[in-house]
C-alpha atoms as a PDB file:
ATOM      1  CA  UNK A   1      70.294 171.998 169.986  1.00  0.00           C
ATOM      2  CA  UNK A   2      71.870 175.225 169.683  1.00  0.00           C
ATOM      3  CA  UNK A   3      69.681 178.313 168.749  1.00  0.00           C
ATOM      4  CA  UNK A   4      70.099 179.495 165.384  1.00  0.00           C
ATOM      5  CA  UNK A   5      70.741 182.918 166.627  1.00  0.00           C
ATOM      6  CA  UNK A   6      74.188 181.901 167.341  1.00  0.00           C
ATOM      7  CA  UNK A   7      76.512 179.716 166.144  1.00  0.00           C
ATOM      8  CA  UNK A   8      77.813 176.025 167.392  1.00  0.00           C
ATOM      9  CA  UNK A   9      80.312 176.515 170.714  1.00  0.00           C
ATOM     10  CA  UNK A  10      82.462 174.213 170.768  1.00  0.00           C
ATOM     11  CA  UNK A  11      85.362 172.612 173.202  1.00  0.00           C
ATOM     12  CA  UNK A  12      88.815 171.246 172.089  1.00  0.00           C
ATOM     13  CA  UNK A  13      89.879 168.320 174.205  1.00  0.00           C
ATOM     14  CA  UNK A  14      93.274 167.185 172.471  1.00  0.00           C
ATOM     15  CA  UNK A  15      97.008 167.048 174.290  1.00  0.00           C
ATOM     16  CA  UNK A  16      98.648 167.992 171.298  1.00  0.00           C
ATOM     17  CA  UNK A  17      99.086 171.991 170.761  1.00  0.00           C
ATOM     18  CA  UNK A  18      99.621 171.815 166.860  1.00  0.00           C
ATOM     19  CA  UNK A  19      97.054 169.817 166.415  1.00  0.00           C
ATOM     20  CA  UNK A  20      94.271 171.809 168.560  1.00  0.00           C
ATOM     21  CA  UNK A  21      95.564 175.026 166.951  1.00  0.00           C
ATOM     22  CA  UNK A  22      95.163 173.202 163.110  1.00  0.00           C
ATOM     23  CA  UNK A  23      91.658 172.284 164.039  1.00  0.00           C
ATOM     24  CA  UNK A  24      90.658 175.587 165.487  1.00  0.00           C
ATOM     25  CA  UNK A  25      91.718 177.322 162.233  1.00  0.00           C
ATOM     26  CA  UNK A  26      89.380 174.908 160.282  1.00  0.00           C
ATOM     27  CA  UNK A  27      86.481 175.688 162.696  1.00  0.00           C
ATOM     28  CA  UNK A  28      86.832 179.499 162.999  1.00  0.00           C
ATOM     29  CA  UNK A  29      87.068 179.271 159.113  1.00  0.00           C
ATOM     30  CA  UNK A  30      83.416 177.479 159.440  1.00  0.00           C
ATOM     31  CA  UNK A  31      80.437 179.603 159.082  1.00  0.00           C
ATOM     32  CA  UNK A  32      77.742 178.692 162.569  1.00  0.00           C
ATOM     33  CA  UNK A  33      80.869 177.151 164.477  1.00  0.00           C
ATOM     34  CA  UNK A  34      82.723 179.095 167.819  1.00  0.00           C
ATOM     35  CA  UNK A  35      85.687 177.541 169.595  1.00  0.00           C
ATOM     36  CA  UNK A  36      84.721 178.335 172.976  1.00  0.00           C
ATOM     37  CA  UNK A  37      87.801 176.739 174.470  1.00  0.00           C
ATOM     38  CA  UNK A  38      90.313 174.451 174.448  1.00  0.00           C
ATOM     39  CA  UNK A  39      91.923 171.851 177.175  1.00  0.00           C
ATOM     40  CA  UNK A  40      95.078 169.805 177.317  1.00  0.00           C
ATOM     41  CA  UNK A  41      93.599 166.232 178.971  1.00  0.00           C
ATOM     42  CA  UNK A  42      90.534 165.008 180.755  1.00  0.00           C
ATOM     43  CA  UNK A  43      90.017 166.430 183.683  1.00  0.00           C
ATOM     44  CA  UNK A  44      90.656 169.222 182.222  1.00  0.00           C
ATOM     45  CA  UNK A  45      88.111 169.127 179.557  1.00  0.00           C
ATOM     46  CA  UNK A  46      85.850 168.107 182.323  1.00  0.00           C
ATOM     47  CA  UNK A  47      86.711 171.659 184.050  1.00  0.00           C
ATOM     48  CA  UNK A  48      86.230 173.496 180.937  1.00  0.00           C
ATOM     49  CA  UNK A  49      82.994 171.840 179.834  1.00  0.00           C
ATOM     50  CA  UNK A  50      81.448 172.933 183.331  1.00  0.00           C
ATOM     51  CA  UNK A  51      82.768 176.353 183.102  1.00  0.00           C
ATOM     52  CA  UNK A  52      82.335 177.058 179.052  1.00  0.00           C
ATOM     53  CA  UNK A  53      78.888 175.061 178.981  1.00  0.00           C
ATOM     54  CA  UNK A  54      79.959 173.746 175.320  1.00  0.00           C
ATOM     55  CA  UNK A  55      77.425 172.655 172.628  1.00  0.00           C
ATOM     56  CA  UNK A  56      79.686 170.229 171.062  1.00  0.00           C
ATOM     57  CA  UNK A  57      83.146 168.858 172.747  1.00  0.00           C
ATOM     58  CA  UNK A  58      85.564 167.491 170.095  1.00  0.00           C
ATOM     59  CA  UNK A  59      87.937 164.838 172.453  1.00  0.00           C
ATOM     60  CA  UNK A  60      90.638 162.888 171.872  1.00  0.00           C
ATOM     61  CA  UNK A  61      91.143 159.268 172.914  1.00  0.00           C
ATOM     62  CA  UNK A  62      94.689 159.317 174.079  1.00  0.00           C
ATOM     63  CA  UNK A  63      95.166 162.103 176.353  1.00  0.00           C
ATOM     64  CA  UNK A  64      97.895 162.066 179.712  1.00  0.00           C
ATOM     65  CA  UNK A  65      95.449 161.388 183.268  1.00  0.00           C
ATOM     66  CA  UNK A  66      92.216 159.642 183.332  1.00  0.00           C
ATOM     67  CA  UNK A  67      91.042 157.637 180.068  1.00  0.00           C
ATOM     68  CA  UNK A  68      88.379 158.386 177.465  1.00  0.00           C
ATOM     69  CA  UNK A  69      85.653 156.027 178.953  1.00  0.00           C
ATOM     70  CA  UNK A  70      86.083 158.524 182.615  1.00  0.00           C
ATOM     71  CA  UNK A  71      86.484 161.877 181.115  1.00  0.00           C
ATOM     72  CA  UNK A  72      82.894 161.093 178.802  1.00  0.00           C
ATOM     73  CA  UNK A  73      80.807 159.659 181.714  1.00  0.00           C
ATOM     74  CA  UNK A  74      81.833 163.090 183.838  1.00  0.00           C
ATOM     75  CA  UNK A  75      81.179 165.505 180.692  1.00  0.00           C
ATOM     76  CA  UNK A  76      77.937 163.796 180.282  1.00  0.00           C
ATOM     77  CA  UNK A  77      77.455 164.770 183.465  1.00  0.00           C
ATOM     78  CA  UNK A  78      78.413 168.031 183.764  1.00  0.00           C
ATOM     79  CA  UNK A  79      76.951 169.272 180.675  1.00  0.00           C
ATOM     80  CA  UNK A  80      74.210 167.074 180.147  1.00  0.00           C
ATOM     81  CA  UNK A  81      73.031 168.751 176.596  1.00  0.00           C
ATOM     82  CA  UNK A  82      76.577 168.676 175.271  1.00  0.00           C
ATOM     83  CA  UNK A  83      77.692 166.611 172.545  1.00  0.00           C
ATOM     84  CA  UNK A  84      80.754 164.507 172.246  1.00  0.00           C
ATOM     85  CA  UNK A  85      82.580 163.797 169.107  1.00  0.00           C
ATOM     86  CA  UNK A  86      85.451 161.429 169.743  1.00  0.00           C
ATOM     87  CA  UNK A  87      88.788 162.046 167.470  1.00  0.00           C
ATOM     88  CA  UNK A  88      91.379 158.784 167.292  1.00  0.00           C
ATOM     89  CA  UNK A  89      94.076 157.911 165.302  1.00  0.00           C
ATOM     90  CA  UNK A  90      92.961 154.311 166.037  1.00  0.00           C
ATOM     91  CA  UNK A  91      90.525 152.577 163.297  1.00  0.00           C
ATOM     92  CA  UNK A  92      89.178 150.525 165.923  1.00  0.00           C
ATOM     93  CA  UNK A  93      85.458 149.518 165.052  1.00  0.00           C
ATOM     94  CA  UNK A  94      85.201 147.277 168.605  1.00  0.00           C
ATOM     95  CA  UNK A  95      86.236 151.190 170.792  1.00  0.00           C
ATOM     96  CA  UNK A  96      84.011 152.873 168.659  1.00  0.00           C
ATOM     97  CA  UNK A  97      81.115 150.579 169.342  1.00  0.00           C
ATOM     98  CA  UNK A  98      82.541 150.839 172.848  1.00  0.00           C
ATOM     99  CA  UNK A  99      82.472 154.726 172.728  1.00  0.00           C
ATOM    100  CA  UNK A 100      79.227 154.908 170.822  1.00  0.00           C
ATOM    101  CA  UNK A 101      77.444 153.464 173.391  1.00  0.00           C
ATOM    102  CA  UNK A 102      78.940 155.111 176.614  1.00  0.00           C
ATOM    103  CA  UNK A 103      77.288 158.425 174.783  1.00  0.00           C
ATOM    104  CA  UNK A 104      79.566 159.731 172.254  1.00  0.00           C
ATOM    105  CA  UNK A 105      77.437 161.354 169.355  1.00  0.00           C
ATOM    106  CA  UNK A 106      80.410 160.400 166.564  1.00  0.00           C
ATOM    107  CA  UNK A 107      83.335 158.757 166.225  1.00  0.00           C
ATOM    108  CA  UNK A 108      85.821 159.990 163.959  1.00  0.00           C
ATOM    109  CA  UNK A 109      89.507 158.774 162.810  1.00  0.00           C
ATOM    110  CA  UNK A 110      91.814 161.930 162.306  1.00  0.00           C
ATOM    111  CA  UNK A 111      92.555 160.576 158.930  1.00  0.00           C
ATOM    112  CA  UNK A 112      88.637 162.570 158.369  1.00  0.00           C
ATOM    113  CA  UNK A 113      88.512 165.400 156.081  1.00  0.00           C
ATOM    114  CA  UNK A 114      87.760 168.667 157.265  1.00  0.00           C
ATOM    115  CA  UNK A 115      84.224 168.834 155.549  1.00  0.00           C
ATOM    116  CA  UNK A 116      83.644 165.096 157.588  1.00  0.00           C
ATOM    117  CA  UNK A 117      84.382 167.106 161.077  1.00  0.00           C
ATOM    118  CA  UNK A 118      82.436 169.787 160.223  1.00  0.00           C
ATOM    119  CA  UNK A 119      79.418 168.106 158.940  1.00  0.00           C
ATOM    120  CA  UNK A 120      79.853 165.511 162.023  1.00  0.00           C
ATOM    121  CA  UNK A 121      79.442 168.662 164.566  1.00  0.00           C
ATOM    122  CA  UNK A 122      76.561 169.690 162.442  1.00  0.00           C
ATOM    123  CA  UNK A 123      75.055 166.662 162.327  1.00  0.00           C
ATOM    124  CA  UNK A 124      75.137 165.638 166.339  1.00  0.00           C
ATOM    125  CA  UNK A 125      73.442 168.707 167.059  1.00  0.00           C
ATOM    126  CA  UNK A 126      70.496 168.192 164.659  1.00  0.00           C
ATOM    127  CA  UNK A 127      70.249 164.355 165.313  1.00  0.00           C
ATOM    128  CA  UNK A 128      70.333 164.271 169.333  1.00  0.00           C
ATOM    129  CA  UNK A 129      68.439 160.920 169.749  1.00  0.00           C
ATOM    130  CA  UNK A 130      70.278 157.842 171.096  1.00  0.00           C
ATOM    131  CA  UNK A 131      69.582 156.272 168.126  1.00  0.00           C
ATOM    132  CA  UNK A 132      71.671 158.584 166.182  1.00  0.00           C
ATOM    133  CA  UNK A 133      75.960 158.344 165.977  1.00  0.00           C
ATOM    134  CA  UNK A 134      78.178 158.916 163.524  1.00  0.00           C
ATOM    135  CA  UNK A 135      80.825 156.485 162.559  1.00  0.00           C
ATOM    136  CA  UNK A 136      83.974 157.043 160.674  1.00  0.00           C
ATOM    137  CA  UNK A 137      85.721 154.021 159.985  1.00  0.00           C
ATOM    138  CA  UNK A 138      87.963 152.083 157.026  1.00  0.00           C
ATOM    139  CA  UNK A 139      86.551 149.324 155.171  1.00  0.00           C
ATOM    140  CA  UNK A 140      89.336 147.040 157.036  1.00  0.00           C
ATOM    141  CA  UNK A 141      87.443 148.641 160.883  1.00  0.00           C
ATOM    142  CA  UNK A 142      84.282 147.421 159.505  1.00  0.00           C
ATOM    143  CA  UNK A 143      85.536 143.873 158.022  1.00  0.00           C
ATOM    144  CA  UNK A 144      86.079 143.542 162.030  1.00  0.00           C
ATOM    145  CA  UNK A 145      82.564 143.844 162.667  1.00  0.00           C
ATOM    146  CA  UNK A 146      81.552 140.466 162.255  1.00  0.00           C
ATOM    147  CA  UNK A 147      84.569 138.834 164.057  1.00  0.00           C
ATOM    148  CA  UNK A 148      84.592 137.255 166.942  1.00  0.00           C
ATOM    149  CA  UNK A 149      85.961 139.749 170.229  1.00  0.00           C
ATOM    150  CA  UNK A 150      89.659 139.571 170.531  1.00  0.00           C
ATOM    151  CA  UNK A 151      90.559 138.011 167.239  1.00  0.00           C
ATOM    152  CA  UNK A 152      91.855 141.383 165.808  1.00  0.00           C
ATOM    153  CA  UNK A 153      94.116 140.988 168.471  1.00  0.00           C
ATOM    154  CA  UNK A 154      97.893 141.204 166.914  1.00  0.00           C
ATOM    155  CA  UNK A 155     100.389 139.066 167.505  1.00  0.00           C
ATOM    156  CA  UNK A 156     102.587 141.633 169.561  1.00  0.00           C
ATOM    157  CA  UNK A 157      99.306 142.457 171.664  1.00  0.00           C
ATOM    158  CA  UNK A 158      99.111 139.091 172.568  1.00  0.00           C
ATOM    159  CA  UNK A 159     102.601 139.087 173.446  1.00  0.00           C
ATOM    160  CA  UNK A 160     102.078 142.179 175.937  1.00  0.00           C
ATOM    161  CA  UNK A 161      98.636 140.610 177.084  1.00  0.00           C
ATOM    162  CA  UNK A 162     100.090 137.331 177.978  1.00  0.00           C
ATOM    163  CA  UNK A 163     103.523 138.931 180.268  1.00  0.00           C
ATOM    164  CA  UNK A 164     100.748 141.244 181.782  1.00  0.00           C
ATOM    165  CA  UNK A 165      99.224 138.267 182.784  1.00  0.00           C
ATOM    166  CA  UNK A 166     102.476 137.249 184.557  1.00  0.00           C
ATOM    167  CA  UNK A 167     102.598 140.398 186.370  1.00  0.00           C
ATOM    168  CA  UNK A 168     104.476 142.219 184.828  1.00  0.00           C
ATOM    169  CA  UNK A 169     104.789 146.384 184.879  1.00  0.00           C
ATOM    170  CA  UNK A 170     105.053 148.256 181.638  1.00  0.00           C
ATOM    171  CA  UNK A 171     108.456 148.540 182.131  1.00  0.00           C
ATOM    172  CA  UNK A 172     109.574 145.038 182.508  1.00  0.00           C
ATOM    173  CA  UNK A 173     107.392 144.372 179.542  1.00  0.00           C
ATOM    174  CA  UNK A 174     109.383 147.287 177.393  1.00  0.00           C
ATOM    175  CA  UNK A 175     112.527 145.401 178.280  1.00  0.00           C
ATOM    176  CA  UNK A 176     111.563 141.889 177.746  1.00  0.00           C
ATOM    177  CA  UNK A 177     110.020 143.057 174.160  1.00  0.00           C
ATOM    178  CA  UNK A 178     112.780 145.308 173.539  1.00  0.00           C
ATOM    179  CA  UNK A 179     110.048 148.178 173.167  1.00  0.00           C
ATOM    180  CA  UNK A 180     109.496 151.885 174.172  1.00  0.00           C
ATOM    181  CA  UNK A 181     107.257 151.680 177.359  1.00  0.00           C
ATOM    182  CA  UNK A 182     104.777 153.920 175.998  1.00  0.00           C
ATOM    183  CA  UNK A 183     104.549 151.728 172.928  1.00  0.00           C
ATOM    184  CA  UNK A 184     103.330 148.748 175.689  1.00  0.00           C
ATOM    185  CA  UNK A 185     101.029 151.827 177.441  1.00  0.00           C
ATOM    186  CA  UNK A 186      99.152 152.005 173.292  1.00  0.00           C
ATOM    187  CA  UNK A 187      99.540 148.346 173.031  1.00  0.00           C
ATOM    188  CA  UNK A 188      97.349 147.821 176.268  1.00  0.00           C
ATOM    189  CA  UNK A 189      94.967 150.700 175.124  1.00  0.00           C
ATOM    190  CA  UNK A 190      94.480 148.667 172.223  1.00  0.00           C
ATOM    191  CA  UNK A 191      93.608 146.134 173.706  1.00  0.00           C
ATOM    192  CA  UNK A 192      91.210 147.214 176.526  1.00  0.00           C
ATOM    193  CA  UNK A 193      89.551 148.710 173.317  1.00  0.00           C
ATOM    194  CA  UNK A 194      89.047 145.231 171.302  1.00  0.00           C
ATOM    195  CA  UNK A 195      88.545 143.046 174.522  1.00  0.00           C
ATOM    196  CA  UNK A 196      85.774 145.797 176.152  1.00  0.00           C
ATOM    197  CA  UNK A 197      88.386 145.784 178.985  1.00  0.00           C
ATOM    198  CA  UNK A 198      88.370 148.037 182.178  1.00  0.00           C
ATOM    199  CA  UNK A 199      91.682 147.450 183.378  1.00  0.00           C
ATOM    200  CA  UNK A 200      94.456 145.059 183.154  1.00  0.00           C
ATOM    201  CA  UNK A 201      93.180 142.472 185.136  1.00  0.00           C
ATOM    202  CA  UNK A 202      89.562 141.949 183.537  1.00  0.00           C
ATOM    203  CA  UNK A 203      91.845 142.458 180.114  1.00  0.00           C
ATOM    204  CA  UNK A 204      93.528 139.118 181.054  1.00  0.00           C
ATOM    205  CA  UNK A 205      90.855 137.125 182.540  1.00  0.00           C
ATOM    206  CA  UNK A 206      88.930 138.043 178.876  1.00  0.00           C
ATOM    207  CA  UNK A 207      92.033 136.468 177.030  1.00  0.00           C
ATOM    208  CA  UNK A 208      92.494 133.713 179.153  1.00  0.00           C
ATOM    209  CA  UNK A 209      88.855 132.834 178.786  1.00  0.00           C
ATOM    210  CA  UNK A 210      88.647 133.387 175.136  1.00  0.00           C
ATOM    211  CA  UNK A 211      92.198 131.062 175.097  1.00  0.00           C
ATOM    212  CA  UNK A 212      93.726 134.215 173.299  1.00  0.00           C
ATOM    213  CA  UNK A 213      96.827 133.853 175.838  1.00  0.00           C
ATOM    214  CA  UNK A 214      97.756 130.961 178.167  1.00  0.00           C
ATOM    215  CA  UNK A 215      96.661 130.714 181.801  1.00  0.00           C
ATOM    216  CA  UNK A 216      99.742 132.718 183.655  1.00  0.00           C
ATOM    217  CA  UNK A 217     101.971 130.669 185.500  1.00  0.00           C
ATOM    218  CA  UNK A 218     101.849 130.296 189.069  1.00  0.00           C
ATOM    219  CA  UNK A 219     105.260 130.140 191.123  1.00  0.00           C
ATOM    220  CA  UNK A 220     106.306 126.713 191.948  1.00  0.00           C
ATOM    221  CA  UNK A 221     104.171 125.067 188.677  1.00  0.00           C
END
C-alpha cells in the first residue's frame, strides 16, 4: 500500500493518445493520485512499470504486440507490489473472470464513471488480498455467469471460429465474411476471452469439443 505521505503513482497502459490524455486529466484532478507515466502497448508498460515502480497500473485489453494475459504475468513480475486495474470496452464477464484470476485487482468497462475509476484505484490499494477484485460489469455480463462456456458465443464468432478451424488466416477469413481483418483480429479476441483460449488452435479444439463448430474438414473427405 502506498504511504500516506504521498499520493497513489500510477501508470497509463492504453494505445490510444486521446484517451490516455482524458484519463490523466481526471486523475491529476484527483486529490492522493500521481500519473507517474504513461505507455503506448505492453511491452512497453512492462518497461515503464520496471523503471517508474508504479503503485497502481491502469491497462488496457486491446493494445498492438503481446496480449493482456502476457503483459500482466510480466508486470506482476516486475513490480510485484503493483496493482493492475484492467480497462475494456468489452462487457465480457467470462475475460474478466479470466483476468481476475491471472492477478488483476479490478476490472473495469470504459463505459465506468470517473468516480468508479477513481474509487477502483483507491480501493485495490487498501484491499490487496487475493480475495479482493473489483468487477464492473452490465446486468446482461452477469446474466452470462451462469451459462454454460461458449454459449455467449455469437453467431458471426462462430462463423470466424469454424473457417479458423479450416485454416484459414485472418485475411482469407475478412474476404470470405466480407469483413475488415481487424474486425476478425476482435472477433478472435472475443473469443479466446469466452472459450479461456490461448491461441487459435486450443480456441478450436474447445469449440469442436463443446460441438459449438463442426469438426474441420480434412482434404480428400
Amino acid at each position: 500500500m502506498a504511504s500516506a505521505a504521498r499520493p497513489v503513482r500510477i501508470l497509463l497502459a492504453d494505445d490510444h493518445t486521446l484517451f490516455r490524455e482524458g484519463v490523466a486529466e481526471i486523475l491529476a484532478a484527483s486529490p492522493g493520485l500521481e500519473v507517474a507515466g504513461e505507455a503506448h502497448d505492453g511491452k512497453d508498460a512492462c518497461e515503464k512499470a520496471a523503471e517508474l515502480r508504479p503503485d497502481v497500473v491502469l491497462l488496457d485489453v486491446e493494445m498492438p504486440g503481446q496480449g493482456v494475459r502476457e503483459t500482466l504475468a510480466q508486470l506482476r513480475a516486475v513490480v510485484p507490489g503493483c496493482r493492475v486495474v484492467v480497462l475494456t470496452m468489452h462487457d465480457d464477464v467470462a475475460l474478466a473472470r479470466e483476468l481476475l484470476g491471472l492477478g488483476a485487482g479490478a476490472y473495469l468497462v470504459k463505459g465506468s464513471t470517473r468516480h468508479e475509476l477513481i474509487a477502483a484505484i483507491h480501493s485495490v490499494q487498501v484491499e490487496r488480498g487475493p480475495g479482493h477484485v473489483i468487477l464492473s460489469v452490465s446486468r446482461q455480463g452477469l446474466d452470462r455467469l451462469d451459462r454454460a462456456p461458449g454459449e455467449s458465443l455469437s453467431a458471426r464468432e462462430r462463423e470466424v471460429l469454424a473457417l479458423a478451424a479450416e485454416a484459414l488466416s485472418n485475411a482469407q477469413i475478412a474476404r470470405r465474411l466480407s469483413i475488415a481483418e481487424g474486425t476478425v483480429k476482435r472477433h478472435l479476441r472475443s473469443i479466446y476471452g469466452k472459450l479461456s483460449a490461448v491461441s487459435r488452435m486450443d480456441a478450436v479444439n474447445k469449440a469442436v469439443a463443446s460441438s459449438l463448430i463442426p469438426s474441420p474438414r480434412r482434404d480428400g473427405t
